[in-house]
Protein backbone atom coordinates (compact mmCIF):
# COMPACT_ATOMS: atom_id res chain seq x y z
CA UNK A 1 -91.80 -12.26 -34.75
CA UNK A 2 -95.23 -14.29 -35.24
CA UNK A 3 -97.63 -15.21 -33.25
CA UNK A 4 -96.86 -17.99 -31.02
CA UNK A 5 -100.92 -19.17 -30.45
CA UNK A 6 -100.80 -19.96 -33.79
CA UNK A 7 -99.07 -22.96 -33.53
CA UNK A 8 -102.26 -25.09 -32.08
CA UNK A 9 -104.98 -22.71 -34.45
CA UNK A 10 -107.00 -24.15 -37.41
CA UNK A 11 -106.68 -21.52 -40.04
CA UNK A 12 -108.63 -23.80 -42.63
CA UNK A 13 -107.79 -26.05 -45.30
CA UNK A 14 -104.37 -25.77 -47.11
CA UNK A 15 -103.74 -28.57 -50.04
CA UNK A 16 -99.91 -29.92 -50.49
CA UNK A 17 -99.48 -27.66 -52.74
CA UNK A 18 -99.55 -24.81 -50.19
CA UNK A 19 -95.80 -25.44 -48.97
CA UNK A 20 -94.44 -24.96 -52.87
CA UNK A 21 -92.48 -22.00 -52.69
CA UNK A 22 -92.54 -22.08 -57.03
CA UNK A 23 -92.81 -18.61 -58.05
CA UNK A 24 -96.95 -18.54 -60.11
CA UNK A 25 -96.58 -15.84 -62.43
CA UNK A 26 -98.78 -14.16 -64.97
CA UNK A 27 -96.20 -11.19 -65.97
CA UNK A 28 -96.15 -10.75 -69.85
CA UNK A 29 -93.15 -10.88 -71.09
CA UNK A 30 -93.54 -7.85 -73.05
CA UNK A 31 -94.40 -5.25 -70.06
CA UNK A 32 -93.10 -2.33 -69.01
CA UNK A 33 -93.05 -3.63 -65.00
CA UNK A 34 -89.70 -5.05 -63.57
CA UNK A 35 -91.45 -7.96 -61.37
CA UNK A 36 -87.68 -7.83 -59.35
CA UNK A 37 -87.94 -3.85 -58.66
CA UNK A 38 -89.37 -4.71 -54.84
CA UNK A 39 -87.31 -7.01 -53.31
CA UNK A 40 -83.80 -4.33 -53.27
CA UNK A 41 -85.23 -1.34 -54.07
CA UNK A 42 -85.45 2.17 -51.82
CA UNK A 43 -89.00 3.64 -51.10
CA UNK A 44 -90.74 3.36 -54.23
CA UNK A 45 -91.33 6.37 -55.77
CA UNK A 46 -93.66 9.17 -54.36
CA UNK A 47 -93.28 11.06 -56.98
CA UNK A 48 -95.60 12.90 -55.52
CA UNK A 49 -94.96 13.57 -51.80
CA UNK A 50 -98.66 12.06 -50.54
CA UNK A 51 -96.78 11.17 -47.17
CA UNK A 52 -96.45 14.96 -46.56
CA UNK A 53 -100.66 15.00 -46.66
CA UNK A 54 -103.44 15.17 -44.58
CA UNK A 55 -106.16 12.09 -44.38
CA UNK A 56 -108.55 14.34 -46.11
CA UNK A 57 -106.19 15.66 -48.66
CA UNK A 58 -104.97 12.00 -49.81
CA UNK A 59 -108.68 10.80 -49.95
CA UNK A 60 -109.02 13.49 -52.90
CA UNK A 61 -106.48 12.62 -54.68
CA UNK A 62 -107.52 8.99 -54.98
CA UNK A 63 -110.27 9.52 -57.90
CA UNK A 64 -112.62 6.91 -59.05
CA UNK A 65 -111.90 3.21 -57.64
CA UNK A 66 -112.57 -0.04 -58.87
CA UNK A 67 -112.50 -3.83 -56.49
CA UNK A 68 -110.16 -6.55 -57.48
CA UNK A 69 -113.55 -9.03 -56.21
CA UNK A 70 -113.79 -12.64 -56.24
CA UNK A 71 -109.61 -13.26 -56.78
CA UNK A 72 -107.53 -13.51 -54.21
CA UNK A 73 -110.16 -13.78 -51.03
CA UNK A 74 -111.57 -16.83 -52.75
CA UNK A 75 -111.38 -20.55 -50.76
CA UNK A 76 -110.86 -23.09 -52.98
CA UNK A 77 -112.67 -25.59 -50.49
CA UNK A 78 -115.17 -27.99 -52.61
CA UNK A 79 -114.13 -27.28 -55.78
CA UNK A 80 -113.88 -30.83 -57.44
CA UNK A 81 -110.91 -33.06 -58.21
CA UNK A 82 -112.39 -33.86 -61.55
CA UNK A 83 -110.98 -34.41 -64.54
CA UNK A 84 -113.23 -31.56 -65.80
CA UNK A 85 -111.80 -29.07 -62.76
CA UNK A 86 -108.70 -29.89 -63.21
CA UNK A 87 -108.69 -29.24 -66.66
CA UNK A 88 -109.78 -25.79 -65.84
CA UNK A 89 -106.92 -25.29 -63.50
CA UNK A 90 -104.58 -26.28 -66.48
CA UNK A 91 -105.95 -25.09 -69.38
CA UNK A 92 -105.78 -20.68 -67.60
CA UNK A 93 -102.42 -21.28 -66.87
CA UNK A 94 -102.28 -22.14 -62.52
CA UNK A 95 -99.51 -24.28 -61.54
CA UNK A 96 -101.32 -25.57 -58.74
CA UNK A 97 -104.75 -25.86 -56.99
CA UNK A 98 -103.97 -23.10 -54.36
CA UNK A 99 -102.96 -20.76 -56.73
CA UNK A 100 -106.18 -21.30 -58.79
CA UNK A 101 -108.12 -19.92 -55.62
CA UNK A 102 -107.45 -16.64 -57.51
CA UNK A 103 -110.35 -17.59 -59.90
CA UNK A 104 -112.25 -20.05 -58.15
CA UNK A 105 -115.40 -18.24 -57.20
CA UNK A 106 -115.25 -16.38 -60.69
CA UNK A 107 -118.31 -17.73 -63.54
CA UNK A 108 -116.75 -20.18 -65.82
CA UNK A 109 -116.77 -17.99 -69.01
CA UNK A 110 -115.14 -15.23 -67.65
CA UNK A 111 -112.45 -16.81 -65.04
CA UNK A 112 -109.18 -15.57 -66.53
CA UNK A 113 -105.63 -14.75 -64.16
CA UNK A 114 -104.57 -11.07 -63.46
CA UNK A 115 -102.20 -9.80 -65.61
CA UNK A 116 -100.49 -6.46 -66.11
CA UNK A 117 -103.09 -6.41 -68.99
CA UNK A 118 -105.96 -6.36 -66.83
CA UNK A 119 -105.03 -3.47 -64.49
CA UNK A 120 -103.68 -1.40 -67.57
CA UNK A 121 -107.79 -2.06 -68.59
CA UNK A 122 -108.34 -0.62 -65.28
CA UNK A 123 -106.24 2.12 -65.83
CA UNK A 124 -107.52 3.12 -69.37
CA UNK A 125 -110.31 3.07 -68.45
CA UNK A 126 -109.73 5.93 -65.36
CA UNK A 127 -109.82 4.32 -62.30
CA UNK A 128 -106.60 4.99 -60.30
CA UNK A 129 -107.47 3.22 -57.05
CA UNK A 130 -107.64 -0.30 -56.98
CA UNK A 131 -108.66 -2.55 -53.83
CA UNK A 132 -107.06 -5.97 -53.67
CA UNK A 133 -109.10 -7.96 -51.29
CA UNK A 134 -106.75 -11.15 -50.21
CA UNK A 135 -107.36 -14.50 -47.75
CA UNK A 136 -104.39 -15.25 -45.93
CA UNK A 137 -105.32 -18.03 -43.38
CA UNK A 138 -106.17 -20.49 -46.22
CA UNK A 139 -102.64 -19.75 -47.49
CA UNK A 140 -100.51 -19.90 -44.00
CA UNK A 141 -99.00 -22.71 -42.24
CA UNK A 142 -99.40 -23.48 -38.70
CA UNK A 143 -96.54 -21.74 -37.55
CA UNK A 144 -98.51 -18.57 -38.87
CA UNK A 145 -96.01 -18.57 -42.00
CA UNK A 146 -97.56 -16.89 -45.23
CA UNK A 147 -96.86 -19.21 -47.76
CA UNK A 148 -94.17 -17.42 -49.77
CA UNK A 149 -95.68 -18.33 -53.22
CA UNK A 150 -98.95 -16.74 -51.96
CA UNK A 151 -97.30 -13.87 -50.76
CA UNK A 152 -95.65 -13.14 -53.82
CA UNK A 153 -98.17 -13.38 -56.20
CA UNK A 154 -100.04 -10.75 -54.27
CA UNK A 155 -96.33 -8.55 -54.20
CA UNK A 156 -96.72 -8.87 -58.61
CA UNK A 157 -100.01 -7.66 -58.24
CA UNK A 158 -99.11 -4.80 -56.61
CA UNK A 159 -96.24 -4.21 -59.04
CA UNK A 160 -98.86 -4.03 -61.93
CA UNK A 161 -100.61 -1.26 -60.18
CA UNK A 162 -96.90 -0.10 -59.24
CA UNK A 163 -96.63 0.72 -63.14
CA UNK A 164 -98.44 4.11 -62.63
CA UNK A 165 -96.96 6.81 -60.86
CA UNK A 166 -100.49 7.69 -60.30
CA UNK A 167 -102.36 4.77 -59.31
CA UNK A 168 -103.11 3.17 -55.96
CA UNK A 169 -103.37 0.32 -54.22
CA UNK A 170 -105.39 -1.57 -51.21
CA UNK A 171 -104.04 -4.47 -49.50
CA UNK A 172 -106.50 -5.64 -46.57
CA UNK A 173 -107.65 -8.92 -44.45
CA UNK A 174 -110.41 -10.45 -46.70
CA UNK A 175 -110.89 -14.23 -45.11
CA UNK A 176 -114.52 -14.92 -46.21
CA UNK A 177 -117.18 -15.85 -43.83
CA UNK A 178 -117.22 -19.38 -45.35
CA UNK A 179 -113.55 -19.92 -44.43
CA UNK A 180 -114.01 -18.82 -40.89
CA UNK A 181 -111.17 -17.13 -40.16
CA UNK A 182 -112.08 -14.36 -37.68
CA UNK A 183 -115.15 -13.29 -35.58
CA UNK A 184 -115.26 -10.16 -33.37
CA UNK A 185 -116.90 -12.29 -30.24
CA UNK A 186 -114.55 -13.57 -27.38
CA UNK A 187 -115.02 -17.13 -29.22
CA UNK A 188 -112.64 -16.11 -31.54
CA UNK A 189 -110.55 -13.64 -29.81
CA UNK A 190 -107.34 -15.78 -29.61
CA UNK A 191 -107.77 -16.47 -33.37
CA UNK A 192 -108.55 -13.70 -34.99
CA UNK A 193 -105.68 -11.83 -32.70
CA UNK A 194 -103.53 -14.18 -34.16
CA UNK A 195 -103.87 -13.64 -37.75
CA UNK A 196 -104.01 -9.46 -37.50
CA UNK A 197 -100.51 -9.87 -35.96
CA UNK A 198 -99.60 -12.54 -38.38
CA UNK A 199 -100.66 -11.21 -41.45
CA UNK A 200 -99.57 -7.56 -40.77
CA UNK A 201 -96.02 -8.23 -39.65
CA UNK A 202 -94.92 -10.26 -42.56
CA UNK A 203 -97.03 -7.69 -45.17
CA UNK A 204 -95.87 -4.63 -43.49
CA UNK A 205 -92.16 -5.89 -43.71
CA UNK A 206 -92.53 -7.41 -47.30
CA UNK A 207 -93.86 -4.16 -48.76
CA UNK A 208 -91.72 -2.24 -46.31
CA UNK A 209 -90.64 0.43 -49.36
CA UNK A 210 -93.57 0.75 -50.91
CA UNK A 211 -94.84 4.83 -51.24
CA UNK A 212 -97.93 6.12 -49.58
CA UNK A 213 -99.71 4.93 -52.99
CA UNK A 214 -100.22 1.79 -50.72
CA UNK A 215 -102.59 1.46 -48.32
CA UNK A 216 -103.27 -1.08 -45.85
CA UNK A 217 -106.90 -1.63 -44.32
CA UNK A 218 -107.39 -4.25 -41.36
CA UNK A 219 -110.51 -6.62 -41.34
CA UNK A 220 -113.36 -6.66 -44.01
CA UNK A 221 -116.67 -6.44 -42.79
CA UNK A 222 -115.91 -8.10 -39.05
CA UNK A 223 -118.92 -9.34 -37.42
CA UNK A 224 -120.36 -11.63 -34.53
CA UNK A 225 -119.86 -15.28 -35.25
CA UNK A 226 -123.74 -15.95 -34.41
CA UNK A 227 -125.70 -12.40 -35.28
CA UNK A 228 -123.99 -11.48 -38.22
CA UNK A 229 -126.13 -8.77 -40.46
CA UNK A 230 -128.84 -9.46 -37.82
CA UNK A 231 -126.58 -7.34 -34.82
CA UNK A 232 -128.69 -4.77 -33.14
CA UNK A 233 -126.06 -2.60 -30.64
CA UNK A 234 -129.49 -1.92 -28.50
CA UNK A 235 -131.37 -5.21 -28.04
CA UNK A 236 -127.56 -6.98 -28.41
CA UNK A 237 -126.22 -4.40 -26.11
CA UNK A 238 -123.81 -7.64 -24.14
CA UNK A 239 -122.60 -9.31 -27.73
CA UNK A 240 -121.97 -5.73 -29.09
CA UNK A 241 -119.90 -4.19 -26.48
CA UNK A 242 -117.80 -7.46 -26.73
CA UNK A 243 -117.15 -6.94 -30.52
CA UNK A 244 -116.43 -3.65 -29.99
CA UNK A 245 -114.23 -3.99 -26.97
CA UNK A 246 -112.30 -6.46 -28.74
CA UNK A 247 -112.35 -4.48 -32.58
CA UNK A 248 -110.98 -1.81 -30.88
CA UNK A 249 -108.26 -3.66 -29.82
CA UNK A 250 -107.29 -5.47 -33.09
CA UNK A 251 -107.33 -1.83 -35.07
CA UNK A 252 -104.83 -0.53 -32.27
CA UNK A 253 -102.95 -3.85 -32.59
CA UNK A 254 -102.59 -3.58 -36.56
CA UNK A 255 -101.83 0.40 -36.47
CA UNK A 256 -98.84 -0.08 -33.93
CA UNK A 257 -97.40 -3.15 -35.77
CA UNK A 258 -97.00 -1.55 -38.96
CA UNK A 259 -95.44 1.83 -37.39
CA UNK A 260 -92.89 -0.41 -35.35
CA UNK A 261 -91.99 -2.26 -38.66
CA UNK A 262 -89.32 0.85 -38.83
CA UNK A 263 -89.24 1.69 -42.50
CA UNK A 264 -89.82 5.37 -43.31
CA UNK A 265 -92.95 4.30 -45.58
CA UNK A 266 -94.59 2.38 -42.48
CA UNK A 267 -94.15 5.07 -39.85
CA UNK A 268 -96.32 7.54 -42.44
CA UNK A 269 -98.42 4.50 -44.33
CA UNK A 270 -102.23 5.94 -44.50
CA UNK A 271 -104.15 3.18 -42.57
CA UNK A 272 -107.93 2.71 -42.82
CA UNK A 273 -109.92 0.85 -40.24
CA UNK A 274 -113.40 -0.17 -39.86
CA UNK A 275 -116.36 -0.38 -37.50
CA UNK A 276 -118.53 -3.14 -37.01
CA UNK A 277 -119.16 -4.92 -40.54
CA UNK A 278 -117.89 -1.81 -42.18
CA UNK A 279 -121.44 -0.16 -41.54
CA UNK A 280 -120.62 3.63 -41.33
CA UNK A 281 -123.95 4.92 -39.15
CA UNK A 282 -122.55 2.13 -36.70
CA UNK A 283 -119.32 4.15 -35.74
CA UNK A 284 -121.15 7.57 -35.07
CA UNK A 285 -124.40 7.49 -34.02
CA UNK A 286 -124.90 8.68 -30.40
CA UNK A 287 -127.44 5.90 -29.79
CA UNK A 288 -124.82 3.06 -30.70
CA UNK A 289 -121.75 4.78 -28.84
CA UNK A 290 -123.48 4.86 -25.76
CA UNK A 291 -124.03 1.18 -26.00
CA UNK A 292 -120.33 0.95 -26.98
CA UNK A 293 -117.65 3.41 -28.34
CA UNK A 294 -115.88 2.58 -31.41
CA UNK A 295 -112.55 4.56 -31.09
CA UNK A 296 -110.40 5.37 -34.14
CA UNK A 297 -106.73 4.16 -33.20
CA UNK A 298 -104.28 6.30 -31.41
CA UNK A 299 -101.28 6.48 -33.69
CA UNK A 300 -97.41 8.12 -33.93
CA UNK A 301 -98.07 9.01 -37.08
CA UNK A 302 -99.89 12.74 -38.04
CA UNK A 303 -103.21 12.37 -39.43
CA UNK A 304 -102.56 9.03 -41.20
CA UNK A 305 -105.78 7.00 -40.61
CA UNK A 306 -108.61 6.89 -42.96
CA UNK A 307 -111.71 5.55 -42.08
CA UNK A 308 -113.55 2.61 -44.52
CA UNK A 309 -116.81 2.16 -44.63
CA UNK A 310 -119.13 -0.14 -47.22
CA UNK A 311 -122.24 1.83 -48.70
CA UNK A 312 -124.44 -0.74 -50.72
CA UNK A 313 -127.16 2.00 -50.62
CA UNK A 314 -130.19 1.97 -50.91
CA UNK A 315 -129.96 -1.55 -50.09
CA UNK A 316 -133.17 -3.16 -51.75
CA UNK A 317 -131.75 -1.17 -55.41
CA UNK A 318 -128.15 -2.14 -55.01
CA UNK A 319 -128.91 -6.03 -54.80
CA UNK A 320 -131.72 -6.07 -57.30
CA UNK A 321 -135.05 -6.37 -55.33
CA UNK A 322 -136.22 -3.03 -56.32
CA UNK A 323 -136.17 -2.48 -60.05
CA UNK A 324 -136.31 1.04 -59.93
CA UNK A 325 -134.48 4.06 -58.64
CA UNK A 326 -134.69 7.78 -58.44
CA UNK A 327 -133.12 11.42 -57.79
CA UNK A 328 -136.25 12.47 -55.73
CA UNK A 329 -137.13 9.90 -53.38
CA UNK A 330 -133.46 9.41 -52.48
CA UNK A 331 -133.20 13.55 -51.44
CA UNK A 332 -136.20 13.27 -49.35
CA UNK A 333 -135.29 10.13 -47.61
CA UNK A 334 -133.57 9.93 -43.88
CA UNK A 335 -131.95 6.74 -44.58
CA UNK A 336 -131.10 7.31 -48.72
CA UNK A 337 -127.59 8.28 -50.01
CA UNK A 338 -127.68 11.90 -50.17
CA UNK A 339 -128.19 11.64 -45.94
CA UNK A 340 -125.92 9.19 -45.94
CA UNK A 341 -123.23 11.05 -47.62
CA UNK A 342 -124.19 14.55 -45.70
CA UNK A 343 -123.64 12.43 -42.85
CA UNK A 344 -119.65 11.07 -43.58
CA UNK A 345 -118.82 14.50 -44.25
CA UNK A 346 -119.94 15.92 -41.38
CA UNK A 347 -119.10 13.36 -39.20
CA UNK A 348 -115.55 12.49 -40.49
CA UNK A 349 -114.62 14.74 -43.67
CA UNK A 350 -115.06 17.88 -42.06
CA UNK A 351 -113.69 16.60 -38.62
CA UNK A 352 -110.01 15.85 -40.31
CA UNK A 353 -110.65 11.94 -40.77
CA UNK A 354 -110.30 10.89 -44.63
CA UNK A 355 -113.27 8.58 -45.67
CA UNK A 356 -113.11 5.56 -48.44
CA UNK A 357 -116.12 3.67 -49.14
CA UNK A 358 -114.04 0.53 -50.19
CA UNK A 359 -117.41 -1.42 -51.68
CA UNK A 360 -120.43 -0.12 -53.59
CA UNK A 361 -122.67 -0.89 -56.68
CA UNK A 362 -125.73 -1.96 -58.03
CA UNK A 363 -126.47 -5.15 -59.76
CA UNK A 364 -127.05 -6.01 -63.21
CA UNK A 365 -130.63 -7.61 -64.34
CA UNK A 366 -132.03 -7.78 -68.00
CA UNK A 367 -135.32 -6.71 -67.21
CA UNK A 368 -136.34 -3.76 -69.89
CA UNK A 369 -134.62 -0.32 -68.71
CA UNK A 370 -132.67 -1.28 -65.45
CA UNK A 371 -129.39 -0.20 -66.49
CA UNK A 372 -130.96 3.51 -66.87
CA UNK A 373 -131.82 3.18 -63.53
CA UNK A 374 -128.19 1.92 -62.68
CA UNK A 375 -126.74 4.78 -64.72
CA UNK A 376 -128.88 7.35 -62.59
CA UNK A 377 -127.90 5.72 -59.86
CA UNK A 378 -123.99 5.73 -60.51
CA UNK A 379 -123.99 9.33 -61.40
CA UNK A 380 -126.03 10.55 -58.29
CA UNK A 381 -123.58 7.84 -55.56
CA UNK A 382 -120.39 9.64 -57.14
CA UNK A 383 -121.56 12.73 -56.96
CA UNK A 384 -122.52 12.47 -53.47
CA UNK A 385 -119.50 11.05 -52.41
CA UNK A 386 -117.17 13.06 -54.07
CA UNK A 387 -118.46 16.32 -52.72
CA UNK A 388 -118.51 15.27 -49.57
CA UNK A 389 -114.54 14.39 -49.62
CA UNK A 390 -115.23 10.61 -50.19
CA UNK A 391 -113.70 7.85 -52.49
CA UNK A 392 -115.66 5.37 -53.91
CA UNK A 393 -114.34 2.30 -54.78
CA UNK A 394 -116.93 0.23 -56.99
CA UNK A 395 -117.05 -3.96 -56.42
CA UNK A 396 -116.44 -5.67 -59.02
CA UNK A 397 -117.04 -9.52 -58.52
CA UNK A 398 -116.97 -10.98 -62.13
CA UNK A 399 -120.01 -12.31 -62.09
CA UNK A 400 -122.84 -12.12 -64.69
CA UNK A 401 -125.84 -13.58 -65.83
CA UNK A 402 -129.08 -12.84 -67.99
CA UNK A 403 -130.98 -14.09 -64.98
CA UNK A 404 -131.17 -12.17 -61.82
CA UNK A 405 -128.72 -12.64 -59.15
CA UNK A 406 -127.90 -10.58 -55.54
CA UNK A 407 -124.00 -10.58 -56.76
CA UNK A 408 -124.11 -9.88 -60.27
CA UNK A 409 -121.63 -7.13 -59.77
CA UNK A 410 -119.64 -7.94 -62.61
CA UNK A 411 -118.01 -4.90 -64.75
CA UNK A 412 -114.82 -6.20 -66.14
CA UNK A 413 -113.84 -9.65 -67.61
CA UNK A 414 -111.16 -11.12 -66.56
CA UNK A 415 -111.33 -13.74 -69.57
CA UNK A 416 -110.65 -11.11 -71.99
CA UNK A 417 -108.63 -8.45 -70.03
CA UNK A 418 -105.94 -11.15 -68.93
CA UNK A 419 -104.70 -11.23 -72.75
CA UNK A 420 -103.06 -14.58 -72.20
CA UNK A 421 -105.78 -17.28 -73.51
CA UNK A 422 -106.71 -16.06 -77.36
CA UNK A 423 -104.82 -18.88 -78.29
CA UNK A 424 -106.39 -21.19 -75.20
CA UNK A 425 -106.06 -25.25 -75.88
CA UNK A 426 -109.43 -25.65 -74.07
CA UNK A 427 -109.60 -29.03 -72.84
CA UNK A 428 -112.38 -28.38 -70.41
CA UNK A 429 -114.78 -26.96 -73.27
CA UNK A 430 -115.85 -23.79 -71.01
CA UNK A 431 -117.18 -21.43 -73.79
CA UNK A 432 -115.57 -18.53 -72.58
CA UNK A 433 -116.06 -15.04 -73.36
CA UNK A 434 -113.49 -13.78 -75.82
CA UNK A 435 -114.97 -10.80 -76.71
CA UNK A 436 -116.74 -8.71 -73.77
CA UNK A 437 -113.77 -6.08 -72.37
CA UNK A 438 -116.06 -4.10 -69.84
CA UNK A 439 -119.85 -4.69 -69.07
CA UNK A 440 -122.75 -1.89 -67.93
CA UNK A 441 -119.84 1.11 -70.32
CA UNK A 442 -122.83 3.45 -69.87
CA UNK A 443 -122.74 2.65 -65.74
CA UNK A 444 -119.34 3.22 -65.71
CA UNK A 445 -119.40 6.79 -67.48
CA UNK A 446 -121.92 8.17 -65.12
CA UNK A 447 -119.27 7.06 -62.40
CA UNK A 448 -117.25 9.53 -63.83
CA UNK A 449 -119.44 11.90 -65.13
CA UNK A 450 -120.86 11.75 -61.28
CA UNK A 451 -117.44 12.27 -59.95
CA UNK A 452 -116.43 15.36 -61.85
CA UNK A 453 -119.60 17.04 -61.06
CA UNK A 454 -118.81 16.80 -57.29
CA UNK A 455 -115.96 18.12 -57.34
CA UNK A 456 -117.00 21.28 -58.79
CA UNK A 457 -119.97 20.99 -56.57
């Protein structure tokens, strides 16, 4: 069953290409993963019974976790139907222009496809969660239908991960602001209710037998069409309790469609939802809730939902305004991560309610000892998080530069972890980056250095 307002909705542009049901497929030939083992298979695997845990429990066992960014929540809107972009599309290996929307917003030098190389990078390198942010209204036809080459690209993806009996995966809603594709103000009610029943009906039921490793999480960072960022639940007190009546809603919506899916994995599937733009204070503070009360789901299932918040803390640091960073300021701040973290645990940790934050980081700029700063930083957000019960997932975007940017989040190449272009006929003359595996090694040690230390905090 799909939505039947969907019929008469806009969900953005979709090319010809989009109704191509040809299979795009980066699998080596030479792995280990059986791209076939989801379509007939039982529940896969659990070989370790996580289903049997707690919210709290499962967030621990999660580790360190790293963002699939800038892939498959990417619109490929205005890119240009040049000879030079199309040669681009060719030359890394897409079979069409849709499909290349899994690179599109990636720098030119490091745009490369995910392979089962890439995540076994991943892996190596000790992450064992990995978030898979996907658009699905740029890839759905009016009727609501997924496209089914969209759909199973993102099912191979998940099979990489799959390869590890002790990695995990995060399948969400991801439609970037710049595709439009849901709003939390009665504008976009009938819209936006439209794709969380269209998208989670036909993912529940295509990953139906897939072990508690998966987890699903409902809309990224949902916000008013018109405030945005700028939302303020006490001078906004009318347009907040709107987007809160109505997020309430689409979390209950998206909880009970995946439990009535039927399939043992569903009814016990760990299910994270969000508050308003994924800000954490926003779902707790007594201030806010008396303006309006954001409600965790009611579900059938014991202790399954997790709650996901985004932590780009301390803001200014994170996006590269403020150069600097340290241990000491943070502690004594109200607003800095130690409080913040203090705060999750007490508010959701210790009250039974698992906590992932699914997006953090700090961006890279070549001034003269910044990445000391980001390493101090790293160590400190880990540690924090990880004594408080709390996985951190890192966002990785691909993108880097010499020159200062706001999203140079970029950790891992995708050029170079791919493994399929060293022998690359480049028509386009793109000068990628063939050598570069992983960027900012000494940030990602203190990620881990930071995360043993709070667990034996």
């Amino acid at each position: 069953m799909f939505c039947a307002s969907c019929s008469s909705t806009d969900f953005g542009e979709t090319d010809s290409s989009s109704h191509d049901d040809t299979q795009q497929s980066f699998t080596d030939t030479d792995s280990s993963t059986d791209s076939d083992s989801s379509s007939d298979s039982d529940d896969k695997g659990d070989k370790k019974d996580y289903s049997s845990m707690s919210s709290v429990e499962f967030v621990k066992q999660l580790g360190v976790g790293w963002n699939l960014g800038n892939t498959f929540e990417n619109n490929l809107s205005g890119y240009p139907d040049t000879v030079y972009g199309n040669s681009i599309v060719s030359e890394l290996g897409f079979s069409s222009r849709e499909m290349f929307c899994e690179v599109r917003n990636q720098q030119d030098i490091y745009r490369g496809a995910t392979t089962q190389k890439t995540i076994d990078a991943v892996y190596e390198k000790g992450f064992r969660i990995m978030r898979v942010p996907v658009s699905w209204s740029n890839h759905m036809q009016q009727n609501g239908y997924i496209n089914k080459v969209w759909l199973d690209r993102i099912n191979e993806v998940v099979d990489y991960v799959y390869k590890y009996d002790d990695m995990f995966v995060i399948l969400n809603i991801m439609d970037t602001p710049n595709i439009g594709a849901y709003y939390l103000d009665d504008a976009y009610y009938d819209k936006t209710k439209s794709l969380v029943i269209n998208v989670w009906e036909q993912v529940a039921e295509r990953f139906k037998d897939y072990d508690s490793r998966l987890i699903f999480e409902n809309l990224n960072e949902p916000l008013h069409s018109k405030l945005g960022w700028s939302m303020s639940p006490t001078s906004n007190k009318t347009e907040y309790k709107e987007c809160i009546k109505n997020l309430n809603e689409y979390n209950q919506l998206y909880v009970d469609i995946v439990r009535a899916q039927g399939s043992n994995c569903n009814k016990n599937r760990f299910l994270s939802v969000c508050g308003y733009g994924n800000i954490g204070y926003m779902t707790y503070s007594d201030e806010i809730n008396a303006v309006a009360k954001f409600k965790m789901p009611q579900d059938t299932a014991n202790d399954k939902l997790l709650m996901n918040i985004h932590a780009y803390s301390p803001n200014g640091f994170s996006f590269g305004n403020d150069n600097e960073w340290d241990e000491a300021t943070d502690a004594a701040s109200s607003s800095g991560i130690k409080t913040m973290f203090d705060a999750f645990g007490a508010k959701y940790t210790k009250k039974g309610i698992g906590v992932i934050v699914s997006e953090w980081g700090s961006v890279y700029k070549s001034e003269r000892g910044h990445e000391s700063y980001r390493k101090k930083h790293a160590e400190y957000f880990m540690k924090n998080a990880t004594q408080n019960g709390v996985c951190a997932i890192v966002w990785d975007n691909d993108a880097r530069s010499t020159s200062w940017s706001t999203e140079y989040f970029g950790l891992l190449n995708r050029h170079k972890a791919s493994g399929l272009y060293d022998n690359l006929k480049n028509e386009s003359g793109v000068n990628y980056d063939k050598t570069t595996l992983w960027f900012s090694e000494g940030v990602i040690v203190c990620m881990f250095k930071g995360y043993e230390s709070g667990k034996t905090a």
